[in-house]
Protein backbone atom coordinates (compact mmCIF):
# COMPACT_ATOMS: atom_id res chain seq x y z
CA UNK A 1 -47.42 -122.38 130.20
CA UNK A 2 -48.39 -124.52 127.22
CA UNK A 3 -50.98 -125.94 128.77
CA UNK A 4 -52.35 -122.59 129.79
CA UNK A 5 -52.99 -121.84 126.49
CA UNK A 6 -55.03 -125.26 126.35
CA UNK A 7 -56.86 -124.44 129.43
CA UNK A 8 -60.08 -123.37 127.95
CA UNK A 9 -60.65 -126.46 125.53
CA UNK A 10 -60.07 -128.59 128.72
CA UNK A 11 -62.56 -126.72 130.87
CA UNK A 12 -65.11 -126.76 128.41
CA UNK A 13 -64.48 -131.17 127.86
CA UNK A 14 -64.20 -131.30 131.38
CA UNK A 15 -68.05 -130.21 131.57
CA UNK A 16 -69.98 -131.54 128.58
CA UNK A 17 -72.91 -131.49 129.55
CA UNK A 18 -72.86 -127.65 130.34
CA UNK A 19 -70.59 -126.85 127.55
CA UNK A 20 -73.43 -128.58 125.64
CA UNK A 21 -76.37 -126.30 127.35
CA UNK A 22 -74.73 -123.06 126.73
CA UNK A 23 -73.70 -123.64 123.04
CA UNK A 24 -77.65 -124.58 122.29
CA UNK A 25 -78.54 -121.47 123.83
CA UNK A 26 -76.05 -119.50 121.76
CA UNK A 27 -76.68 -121.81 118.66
CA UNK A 28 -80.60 -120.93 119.01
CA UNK A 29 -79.94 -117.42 119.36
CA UNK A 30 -77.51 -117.53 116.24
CA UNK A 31 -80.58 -119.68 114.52
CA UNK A 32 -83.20 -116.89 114.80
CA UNK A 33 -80.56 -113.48 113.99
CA UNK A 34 -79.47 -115.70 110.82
CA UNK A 35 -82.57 -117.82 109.65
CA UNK A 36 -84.56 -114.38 110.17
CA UNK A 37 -82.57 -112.11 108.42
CA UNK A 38 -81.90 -114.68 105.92
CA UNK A 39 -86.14 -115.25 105.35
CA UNK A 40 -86.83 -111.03 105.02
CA UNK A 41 -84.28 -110.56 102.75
CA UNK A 42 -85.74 -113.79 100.56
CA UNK A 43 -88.96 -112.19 101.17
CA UNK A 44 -87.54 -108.53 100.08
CA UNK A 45 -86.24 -109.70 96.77
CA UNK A 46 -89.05 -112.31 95.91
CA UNK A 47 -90.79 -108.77 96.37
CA UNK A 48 -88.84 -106.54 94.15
CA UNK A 49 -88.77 -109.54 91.47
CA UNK A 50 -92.73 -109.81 91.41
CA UNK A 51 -92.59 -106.11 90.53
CA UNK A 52 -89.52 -105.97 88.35
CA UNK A 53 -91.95 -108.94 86.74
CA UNK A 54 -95.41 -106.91 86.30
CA UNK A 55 -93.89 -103.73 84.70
CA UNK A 56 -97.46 -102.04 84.20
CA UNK A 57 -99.11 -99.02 85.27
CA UNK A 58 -102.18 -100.59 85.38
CA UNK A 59 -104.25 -104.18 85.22
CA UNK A 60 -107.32 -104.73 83.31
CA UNK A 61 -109.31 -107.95 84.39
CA UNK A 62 -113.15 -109.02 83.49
CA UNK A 63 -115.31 -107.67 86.54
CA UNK A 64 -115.96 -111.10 87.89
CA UNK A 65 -112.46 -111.98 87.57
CA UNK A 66 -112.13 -108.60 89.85
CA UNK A 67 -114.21 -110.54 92.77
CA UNK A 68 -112.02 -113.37 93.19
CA UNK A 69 -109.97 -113.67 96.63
CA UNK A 70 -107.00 -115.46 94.02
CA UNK A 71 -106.82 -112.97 91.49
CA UNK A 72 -103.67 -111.28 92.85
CA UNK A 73 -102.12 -114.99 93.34
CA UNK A 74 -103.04 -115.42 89.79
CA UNK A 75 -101.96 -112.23 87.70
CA UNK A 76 -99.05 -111.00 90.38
CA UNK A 77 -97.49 -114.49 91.31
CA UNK A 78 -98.44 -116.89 88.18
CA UNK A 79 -100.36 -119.12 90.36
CA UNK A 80 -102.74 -121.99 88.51
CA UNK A 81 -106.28 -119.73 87.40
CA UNK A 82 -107.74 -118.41 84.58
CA UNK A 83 -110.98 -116.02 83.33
CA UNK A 84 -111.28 -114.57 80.30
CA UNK A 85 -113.01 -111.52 78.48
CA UNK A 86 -113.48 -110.73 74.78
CA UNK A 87 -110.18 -109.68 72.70
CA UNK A 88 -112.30 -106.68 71.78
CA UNK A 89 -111.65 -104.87 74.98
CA UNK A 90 -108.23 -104.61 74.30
CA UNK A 91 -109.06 -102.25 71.39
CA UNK A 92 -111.23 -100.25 73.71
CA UNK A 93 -108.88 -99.96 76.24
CA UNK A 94 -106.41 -98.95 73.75
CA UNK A 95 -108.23 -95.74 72.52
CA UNK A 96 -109.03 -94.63 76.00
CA UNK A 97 -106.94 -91.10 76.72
CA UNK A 98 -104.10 -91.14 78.69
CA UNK A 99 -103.21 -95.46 77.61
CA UNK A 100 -99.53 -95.34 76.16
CA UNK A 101 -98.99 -99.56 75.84
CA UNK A 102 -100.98 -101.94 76.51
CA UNK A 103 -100.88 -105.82 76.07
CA UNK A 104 -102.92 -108.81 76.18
CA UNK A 105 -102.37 -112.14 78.50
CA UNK A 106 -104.27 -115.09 78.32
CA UNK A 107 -104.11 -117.97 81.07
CA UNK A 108 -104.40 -121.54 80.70
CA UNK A 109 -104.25 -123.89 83.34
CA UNK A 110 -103.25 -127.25 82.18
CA UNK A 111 -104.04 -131.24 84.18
CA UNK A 112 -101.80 -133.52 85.96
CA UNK A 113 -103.84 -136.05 83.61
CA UNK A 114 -102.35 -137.99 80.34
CA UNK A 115 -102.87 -134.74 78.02
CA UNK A 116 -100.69 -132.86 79.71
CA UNK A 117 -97.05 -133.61 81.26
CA UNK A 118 -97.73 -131.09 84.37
CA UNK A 119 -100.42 -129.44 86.02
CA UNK A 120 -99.14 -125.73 85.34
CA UNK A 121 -100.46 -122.59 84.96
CA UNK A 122 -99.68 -121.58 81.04
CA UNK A 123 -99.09 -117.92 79.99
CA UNK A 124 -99.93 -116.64 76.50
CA UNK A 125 -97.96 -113.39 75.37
CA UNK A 126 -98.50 -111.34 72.35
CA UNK A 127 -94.63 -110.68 71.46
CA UNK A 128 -95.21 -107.45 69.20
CA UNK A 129 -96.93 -105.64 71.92
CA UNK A 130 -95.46 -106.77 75.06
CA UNK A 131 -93.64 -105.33 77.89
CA UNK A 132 -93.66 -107.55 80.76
CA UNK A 133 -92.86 -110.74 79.73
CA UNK A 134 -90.60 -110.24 76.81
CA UNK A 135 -88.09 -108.78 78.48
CA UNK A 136 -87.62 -111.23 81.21
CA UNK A 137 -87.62 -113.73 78.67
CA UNK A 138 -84.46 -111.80 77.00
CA UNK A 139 -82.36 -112.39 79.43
CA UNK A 140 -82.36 -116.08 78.94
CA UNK A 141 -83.55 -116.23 75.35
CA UNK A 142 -82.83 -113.64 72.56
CA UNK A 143 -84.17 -115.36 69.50
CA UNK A 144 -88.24 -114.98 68.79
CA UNK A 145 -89.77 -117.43 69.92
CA UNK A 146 -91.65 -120.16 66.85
CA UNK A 147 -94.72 -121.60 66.96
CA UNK A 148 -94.85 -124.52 69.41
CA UNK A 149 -91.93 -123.01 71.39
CA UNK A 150 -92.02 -122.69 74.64
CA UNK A 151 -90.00 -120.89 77.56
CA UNK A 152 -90.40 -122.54 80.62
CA UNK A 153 -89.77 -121.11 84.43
CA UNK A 154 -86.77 -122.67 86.66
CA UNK A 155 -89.10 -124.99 88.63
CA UNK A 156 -90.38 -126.58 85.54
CA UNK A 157 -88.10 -130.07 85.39
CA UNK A 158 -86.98 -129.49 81.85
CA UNK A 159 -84.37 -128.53 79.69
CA UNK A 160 -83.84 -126.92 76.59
CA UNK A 161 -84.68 -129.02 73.49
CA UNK A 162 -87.44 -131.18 75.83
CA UNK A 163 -91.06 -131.31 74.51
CA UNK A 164 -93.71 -130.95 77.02
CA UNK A 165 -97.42 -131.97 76.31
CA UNK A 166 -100.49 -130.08 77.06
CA UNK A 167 -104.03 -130.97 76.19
CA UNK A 168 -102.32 -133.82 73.84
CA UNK A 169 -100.15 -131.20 72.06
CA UNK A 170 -96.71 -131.41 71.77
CA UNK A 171 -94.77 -127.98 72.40
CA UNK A 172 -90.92 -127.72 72.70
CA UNK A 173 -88.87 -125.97 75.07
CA UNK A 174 -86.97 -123.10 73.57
CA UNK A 175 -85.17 -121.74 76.89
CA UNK A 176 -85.34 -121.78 80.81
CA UNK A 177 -85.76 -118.83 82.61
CA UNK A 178 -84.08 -117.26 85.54
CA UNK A 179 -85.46 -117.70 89.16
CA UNK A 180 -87.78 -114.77 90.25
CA UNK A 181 -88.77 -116.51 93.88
CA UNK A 182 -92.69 -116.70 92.57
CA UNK A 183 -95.28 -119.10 91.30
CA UNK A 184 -93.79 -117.70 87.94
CA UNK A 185 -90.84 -120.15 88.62
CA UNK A 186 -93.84 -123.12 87.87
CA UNK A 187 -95.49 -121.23 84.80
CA UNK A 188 -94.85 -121.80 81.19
CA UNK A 189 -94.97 -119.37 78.88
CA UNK A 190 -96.16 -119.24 75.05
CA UNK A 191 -96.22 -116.68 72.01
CA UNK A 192 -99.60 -115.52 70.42
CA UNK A 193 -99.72 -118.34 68.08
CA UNK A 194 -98.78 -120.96 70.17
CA UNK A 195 -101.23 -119.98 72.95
CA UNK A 196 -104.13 -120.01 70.48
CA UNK A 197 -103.36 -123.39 69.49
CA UNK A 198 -103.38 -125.11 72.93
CA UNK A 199 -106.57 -122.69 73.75
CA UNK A 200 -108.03 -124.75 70.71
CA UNK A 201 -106.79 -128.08 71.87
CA UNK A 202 -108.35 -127.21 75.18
CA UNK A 203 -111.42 -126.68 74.09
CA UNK A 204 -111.70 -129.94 72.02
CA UNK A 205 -111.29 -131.40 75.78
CA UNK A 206 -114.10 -129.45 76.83
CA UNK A 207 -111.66 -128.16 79.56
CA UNK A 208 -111.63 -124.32 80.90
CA UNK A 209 -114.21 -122.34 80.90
CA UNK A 210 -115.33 -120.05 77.85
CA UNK A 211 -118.62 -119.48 78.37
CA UNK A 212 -120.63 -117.76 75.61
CA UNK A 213 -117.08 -116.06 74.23
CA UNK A 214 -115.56 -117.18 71.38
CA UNK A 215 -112.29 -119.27 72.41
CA UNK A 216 -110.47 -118.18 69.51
CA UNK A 217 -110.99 -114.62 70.61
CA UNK A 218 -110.54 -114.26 74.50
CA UNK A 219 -107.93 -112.54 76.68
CA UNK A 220 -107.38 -113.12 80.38
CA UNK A 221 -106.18 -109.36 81.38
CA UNK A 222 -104.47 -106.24 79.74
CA UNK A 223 -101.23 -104.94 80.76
CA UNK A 224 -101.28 -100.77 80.62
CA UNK A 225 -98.72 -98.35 80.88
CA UNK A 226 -99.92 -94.56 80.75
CA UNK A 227 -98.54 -91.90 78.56
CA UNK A 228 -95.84 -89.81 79.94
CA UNK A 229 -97.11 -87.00 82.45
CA UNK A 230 -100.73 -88.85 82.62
CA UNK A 231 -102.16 -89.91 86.01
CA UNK A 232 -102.55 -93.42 86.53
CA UNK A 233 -105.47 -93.29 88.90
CA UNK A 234 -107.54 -91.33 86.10
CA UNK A 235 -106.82 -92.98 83.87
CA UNK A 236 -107.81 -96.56 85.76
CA UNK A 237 -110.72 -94.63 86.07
CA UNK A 238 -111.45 -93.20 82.69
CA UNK A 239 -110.91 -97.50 81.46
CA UNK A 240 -113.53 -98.32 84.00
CA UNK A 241 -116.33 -95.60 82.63
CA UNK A 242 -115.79 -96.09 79.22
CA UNK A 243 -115.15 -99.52 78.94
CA UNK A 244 -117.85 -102.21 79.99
CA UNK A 245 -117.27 -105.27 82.12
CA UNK A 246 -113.93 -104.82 82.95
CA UNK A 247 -112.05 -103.42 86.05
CA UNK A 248 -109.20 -101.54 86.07
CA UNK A 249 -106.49 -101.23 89.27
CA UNK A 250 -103.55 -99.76 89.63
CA UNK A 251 -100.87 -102.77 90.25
CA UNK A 252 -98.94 -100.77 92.88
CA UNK A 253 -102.73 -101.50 95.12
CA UNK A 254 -102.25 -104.87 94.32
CA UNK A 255 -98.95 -105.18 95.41
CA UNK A 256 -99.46 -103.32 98.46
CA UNK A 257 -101.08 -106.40 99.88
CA UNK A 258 -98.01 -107.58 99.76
CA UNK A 259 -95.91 -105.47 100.40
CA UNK A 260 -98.31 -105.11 103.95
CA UNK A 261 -97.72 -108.54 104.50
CA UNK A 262 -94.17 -108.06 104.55
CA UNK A 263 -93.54 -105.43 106.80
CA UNK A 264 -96.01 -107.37 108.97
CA UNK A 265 -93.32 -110.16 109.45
CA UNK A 266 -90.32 -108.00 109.28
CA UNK A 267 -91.46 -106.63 112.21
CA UNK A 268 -92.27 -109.99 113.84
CA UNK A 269 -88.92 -111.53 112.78
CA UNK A 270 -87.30 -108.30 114.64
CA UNK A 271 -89.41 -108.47 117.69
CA UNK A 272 -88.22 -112.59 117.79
CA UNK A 273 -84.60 -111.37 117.70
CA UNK A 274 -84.83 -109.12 120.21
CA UNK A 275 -86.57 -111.51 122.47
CA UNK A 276 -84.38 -114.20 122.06
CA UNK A 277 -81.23 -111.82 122.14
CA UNK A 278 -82.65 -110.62 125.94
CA UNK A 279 -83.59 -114.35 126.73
CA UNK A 280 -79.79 -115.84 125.87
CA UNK A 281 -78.28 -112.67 127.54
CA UNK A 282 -80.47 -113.50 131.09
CA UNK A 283 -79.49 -117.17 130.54
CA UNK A 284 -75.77 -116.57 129.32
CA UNK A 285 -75.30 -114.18 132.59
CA UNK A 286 -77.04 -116.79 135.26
CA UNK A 287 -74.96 -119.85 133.58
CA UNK A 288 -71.84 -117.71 133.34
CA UNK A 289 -72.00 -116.28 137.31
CA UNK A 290 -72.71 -119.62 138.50
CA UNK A 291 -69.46 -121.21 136.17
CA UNK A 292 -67.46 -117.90 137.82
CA UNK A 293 -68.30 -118.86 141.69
CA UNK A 294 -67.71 -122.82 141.41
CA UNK A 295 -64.31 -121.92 139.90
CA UNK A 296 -62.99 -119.21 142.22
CA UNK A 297 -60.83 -121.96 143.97
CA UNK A 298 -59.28 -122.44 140.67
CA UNK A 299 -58.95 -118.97 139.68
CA UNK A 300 -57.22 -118.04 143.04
CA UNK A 301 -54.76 -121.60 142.63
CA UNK A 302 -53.59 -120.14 139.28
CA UNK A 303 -53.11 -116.92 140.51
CA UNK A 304 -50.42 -118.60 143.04
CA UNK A 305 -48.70 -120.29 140.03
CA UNK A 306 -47.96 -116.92 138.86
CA UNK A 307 -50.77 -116.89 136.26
CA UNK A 308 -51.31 -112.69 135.88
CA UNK A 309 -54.84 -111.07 136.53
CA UNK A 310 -54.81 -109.90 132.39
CA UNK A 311 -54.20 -113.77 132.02
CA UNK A 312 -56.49 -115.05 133.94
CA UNK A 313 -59.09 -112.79 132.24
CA UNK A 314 -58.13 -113.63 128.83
CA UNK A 315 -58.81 -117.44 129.60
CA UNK A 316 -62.47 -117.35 130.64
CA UNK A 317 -62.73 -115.01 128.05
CA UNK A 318 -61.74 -117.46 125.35
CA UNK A 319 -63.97 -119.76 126.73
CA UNK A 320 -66.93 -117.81 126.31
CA UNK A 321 -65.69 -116.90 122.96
CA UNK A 322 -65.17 -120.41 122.07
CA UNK A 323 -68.96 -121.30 123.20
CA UNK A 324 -70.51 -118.14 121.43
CA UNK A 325 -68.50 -118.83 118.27
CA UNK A 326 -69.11 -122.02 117.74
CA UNK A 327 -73.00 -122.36 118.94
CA UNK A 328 -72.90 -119.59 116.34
CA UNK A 329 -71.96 -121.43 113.47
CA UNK A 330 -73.52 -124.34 114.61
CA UNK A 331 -77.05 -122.23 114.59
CA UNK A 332 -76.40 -120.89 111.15
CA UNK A 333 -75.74 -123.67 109.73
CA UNK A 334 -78.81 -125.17 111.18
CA UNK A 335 -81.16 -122.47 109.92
CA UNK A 336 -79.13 -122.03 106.55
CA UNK A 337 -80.24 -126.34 105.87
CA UNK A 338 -83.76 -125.06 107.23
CA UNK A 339 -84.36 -121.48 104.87
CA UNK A 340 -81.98 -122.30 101.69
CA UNK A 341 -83.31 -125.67 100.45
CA UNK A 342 -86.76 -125.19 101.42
CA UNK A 343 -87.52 -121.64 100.68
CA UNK A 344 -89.89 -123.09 97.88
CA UNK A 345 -92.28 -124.28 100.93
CA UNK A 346 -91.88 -121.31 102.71
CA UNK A 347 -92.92 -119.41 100.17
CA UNK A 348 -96.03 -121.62 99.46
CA UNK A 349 -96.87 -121.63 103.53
CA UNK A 350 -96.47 -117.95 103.59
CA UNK A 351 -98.43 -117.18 100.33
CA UNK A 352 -95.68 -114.48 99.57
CA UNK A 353 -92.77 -114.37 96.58
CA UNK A 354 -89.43 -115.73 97.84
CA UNK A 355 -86.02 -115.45 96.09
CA UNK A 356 -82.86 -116.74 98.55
CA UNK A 357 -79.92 -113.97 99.12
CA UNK A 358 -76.98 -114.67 97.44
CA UNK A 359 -73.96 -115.99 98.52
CA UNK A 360 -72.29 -112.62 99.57
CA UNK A 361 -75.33 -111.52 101.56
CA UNK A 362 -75.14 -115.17 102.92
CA UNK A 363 -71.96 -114.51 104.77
CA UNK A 364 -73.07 -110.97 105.26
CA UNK A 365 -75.90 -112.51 107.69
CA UNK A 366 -73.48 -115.24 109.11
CA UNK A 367 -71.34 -112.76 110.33
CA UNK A 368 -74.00 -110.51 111.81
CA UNK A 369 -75.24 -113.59 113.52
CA UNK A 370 -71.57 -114.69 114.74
CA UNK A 371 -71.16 -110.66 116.28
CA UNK A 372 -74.35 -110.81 117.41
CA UNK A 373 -73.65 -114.21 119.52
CA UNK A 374 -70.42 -113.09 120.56
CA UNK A 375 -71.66 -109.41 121.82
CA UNK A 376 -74.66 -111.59 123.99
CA UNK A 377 -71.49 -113.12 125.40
CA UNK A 378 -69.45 -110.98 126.32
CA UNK A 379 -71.88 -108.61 127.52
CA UNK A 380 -73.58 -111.08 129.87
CA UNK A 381 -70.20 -112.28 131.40
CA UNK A 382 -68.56 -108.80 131.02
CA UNK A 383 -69.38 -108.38 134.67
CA UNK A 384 -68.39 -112.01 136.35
CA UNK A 385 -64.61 -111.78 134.05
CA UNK A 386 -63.92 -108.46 135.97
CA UNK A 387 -64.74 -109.79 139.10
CA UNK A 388 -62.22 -112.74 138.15
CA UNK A 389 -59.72 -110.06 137.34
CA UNK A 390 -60.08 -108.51 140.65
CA UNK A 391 -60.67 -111.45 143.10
CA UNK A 392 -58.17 -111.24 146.78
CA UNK A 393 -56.51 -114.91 146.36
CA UNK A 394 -56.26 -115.57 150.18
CA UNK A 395 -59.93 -114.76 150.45
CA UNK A 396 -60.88 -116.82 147.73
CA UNK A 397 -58.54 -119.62 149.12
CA UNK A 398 -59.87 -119.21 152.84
CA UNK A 399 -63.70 -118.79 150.99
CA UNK A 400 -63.45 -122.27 149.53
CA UNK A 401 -61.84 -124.29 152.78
């Protein structure tokens, strides 16, 4: 009974071309349970990294800066922007009761011209005062950073000990940072000093746009965190009655945007699932009772050979199996080449942070996809196996005369 044991690879050569059909439709179903769950969870930790990133109770921004449709792409996700108040406002914000830190930011954006190697947006820090940036920038670098040293994000092609150029100013790459799934991945980031001297270079470009405030004394936005016990919302509120021409927002509103957007498509990459699950299991169950009924001759000749009903079972059940299994991996492997290697331009076409699973959670989802192929399977033939089980051989016999 050797070849018994082959019988399922030779039914499923024997019929490419349906063989074929019904491992797309479980490889398509396998595509959308693995390249789904595989996109939330990118979009889940791209999430929890933008706020692990922003680490304030509250943003402070110039009121005009406060209008703009791109602020949160700007402030939350690093993207390329700028707008700038006086450096005095940080002093006001500073004595206002219930403020516990608070930090400045400035933003640059640099050219893809011949003063600058990239077109990036560039982040100024003030290192004795910061609590945002700094401690990201720990993980990967622990010394202080000099003046004309630079820490760049992981998008940024360049390495440790490179020197960049912006506005015709040489800076040199102190360290590379870790990947956060966010337009901070394209952003390079400066100390104080450094910041103020490319603000200066800038300016001898005529490039961004000071206005009637001194360039060697703007800020972009201040970072807050309230004192201990204090609400944030009053205190937002006591920064926007005391202080002129700023606004003040609670960051957890500005993530919420967000974090809206991503339960929006959770939901849609759930509802997909399900539809596609139903759609393969109608499919699988038509394909599969159709395979059953043009192969009851067969059934009933191997039941005369002495092939035994738990057998005979077992066999189409392998070959079910076999098609669910590997459409399965053939669908995840399809959708990991699709959501893996691209996930940069899925997070630019969604407008959303994105940071891939790792490799544990990765298999996690390939399995889940693999049971989730195999269960359409086996549910949608559950019905036509049994029937092989229980078929009368002389009827079938007499049935196919």
């Amino acid at each position: 009974m050797r070849i018994f044991r082959k019988l399922p690879i030779l039914n499923l050569c024997r019929r490419p071309v349906r063989s074929a059909m019904l491992l797309c439709i479980a490889a398509l179903l396998s595509f959308t349970v693995f390249g789904g769950a595989v996109m939330v969870s990118g979009l889940r930790r791209g999430m929890a990294s933008l706020e692990d990133r922003l680490g304030a109770d509250i943003l402070v921004v110039p009121e005009e800066a406060a209008r703009k449709n791109d602020l949160e792409s700007i402030v939350l996700q690093g993207s390329t922007g700028y707008f700038y108040m006086d450096d005095s406002k940080l002093d006001e914000i500073a004595a206002v009761d219930g403020v516990g830190q608070s930090t400045s930011q400035i933003f640059l954006a640099s050219l893809a011209a011949s003063c600058c190697s990239a077109k990036v947006q560039l982040m100024g820090f003030d290192p004795a005062t910061d609590f945002t940036v700094l401690p990201w920038i720990r993980k990967s670098y622990t010394e202080d950073l000099k003046e004309m040293e630079i820490v760049v994000g992981s998008d940024i092609t360049s390495d440790e000990g490179d020197t960049l150029t912006f506005y015709d100013t040489d800076c040199t790459v102190a360290a590379k940072l870790t990947r956060t799934g966010t337009n901070y991945d394209r952003c390079v980031f400066a100390g104080a000093d450094t910041i103020r001297v490319l603000t200066a270079s800038s300016v001898g470009k005529k490039l961004n746009q000071f206005k009637e405030i001194d360039p060697n004394h703007v800020v972009s936005c201040v970072l807050v965190n309230v004192n201990e016990g204090a609400d944030i919302d009053q205190v937002a509120s006591a920064i926007n009655d005391s202080v002129d021409g700023v606004t003040a927002v609670r960051t957890t509103s500005m993530v919420s945007g967000i974090a809206a957007n991503l339960s929006g498509i959770s939901h849609l990459v759930r509802i997909l699932i399900a539809g596609v699950f139903i759609l393969a299991f109608i499919i699988l169950m038509i394909a599969f009772t159709m395979l059953i009924n043009e192969r009851k001759r067969e059934f009933a000749i191997l039941r005369v050979f002495g092939v035994s009903r738990r057998s005979l079972a077992g066999s189409v059940w392998s070959e079910i199996l076999l098609i669910c299994l590997t459409g399965a991996l053939a669908g995840s492997a399809a959708a990991a080449l699709v959501t893996l290697p691209f996930s940069g331009a899925l997070r630019s076409r969604l407008d959303m942070p994105m940071l891939s699973p790792g490799i544990g959670t990765i298999l996690l989802y390939l399995l889940l996809a693999v049971l989730i192929c195999a269960a359409a399977g086996t549910l949608s033939s559950f019905w036509n196996v049994s029937r092989v089980s229980r078929a009368d051989i002389s009827l079938a016999l007499r049935q196919e005369r």
